[in-house]
Protein backbone atom coordinates (compact mmCIF):
# COMPACT_ATOMS: atom_id res chain seq x y z
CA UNK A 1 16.86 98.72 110.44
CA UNK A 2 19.34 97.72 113.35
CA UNK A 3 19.82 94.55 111.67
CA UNK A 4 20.72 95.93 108.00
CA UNK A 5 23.41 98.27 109.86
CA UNK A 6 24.81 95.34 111.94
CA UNK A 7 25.56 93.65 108.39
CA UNK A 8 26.42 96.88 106.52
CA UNK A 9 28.90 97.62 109.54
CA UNK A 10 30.34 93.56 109.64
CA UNK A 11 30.55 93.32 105.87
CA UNK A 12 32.59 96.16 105.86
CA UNK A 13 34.69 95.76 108.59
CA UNK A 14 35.56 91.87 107.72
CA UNK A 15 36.17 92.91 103.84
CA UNK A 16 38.94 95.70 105.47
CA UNK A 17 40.66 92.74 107.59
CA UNK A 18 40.89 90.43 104.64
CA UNK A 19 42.46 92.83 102.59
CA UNK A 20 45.06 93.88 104.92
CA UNK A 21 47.05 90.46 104.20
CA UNK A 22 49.95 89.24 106.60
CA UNK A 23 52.70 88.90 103.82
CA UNK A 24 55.40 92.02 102.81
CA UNK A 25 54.48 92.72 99.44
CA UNK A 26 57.57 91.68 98.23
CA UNK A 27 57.29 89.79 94.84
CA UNK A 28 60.95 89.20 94.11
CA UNK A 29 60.31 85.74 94.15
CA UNK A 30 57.70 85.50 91.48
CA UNK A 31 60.33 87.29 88.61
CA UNK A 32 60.60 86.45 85.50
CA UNK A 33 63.14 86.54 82.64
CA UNK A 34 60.39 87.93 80.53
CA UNK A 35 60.46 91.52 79.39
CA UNK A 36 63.88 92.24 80.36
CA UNK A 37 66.77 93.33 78.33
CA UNK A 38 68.58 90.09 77.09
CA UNK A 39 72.69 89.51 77.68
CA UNK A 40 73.94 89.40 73.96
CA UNK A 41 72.66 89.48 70.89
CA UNK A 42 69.32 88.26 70.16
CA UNK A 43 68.13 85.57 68.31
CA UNK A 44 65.50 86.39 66.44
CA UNK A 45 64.66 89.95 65.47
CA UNK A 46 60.56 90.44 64.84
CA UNK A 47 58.58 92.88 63.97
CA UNK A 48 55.07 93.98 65.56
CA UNK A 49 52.56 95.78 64.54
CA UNK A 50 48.55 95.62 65.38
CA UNK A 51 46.29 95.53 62.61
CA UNK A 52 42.70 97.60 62.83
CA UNK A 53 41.21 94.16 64.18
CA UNK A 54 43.70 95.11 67.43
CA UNK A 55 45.23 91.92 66.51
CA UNK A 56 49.08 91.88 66.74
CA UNK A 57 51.40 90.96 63.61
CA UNK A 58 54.32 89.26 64.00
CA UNK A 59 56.73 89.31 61.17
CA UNK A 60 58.50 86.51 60.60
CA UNK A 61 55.91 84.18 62.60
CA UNK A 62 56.58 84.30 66.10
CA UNK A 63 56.27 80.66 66.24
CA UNK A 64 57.42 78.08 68.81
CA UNK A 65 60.00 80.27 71.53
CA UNK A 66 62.71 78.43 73.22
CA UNK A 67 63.87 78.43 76.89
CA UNK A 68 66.54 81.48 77.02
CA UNK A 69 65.98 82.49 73.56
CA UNK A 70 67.07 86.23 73.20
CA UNK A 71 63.79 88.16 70.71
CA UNK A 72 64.49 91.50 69.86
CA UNK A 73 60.42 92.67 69.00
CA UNK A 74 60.62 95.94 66.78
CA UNK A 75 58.46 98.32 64.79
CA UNK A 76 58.21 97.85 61.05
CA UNK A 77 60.10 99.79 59.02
């Protein structure tokens, strides 16, 4: 019994220091262009919608994207 509480007690207590991590949390370094609002007008305009499947539907074919390419995704009318 002392024994299972000895590794209850240390698998707890080393899973708590892993997790408390050295580094500040701060991801500004990992953004991304993607998902923000683009500067100008866009490129392409395409519409999305998900079919019953929950497969998406991209009208015109989203096809091959190009670095700094401005997509405005919209609803279908």
């Amino acid at each position: 019994m002392k024994y299972a509480l000895k590794v209850v007690f240390l698998s707890l207590f080393s899973s708590s220091v892993l997790a408390t991590g050295t580094h500040s949390h701060d991801h500004n370094d990992m953004m991304y262009n993607v998902g923000k609002p683009g500067k100008g007008t866009p490129d392409r305009v395409i519409s999305v919608s998900m079919k019953d499947s929950m497969r998406f539907d991209f009208s015109p074919e989203l096809g091959a994207l190009k670095d700094g390419e401005i997509i405005e995704f919209s609803r279908p009318q």
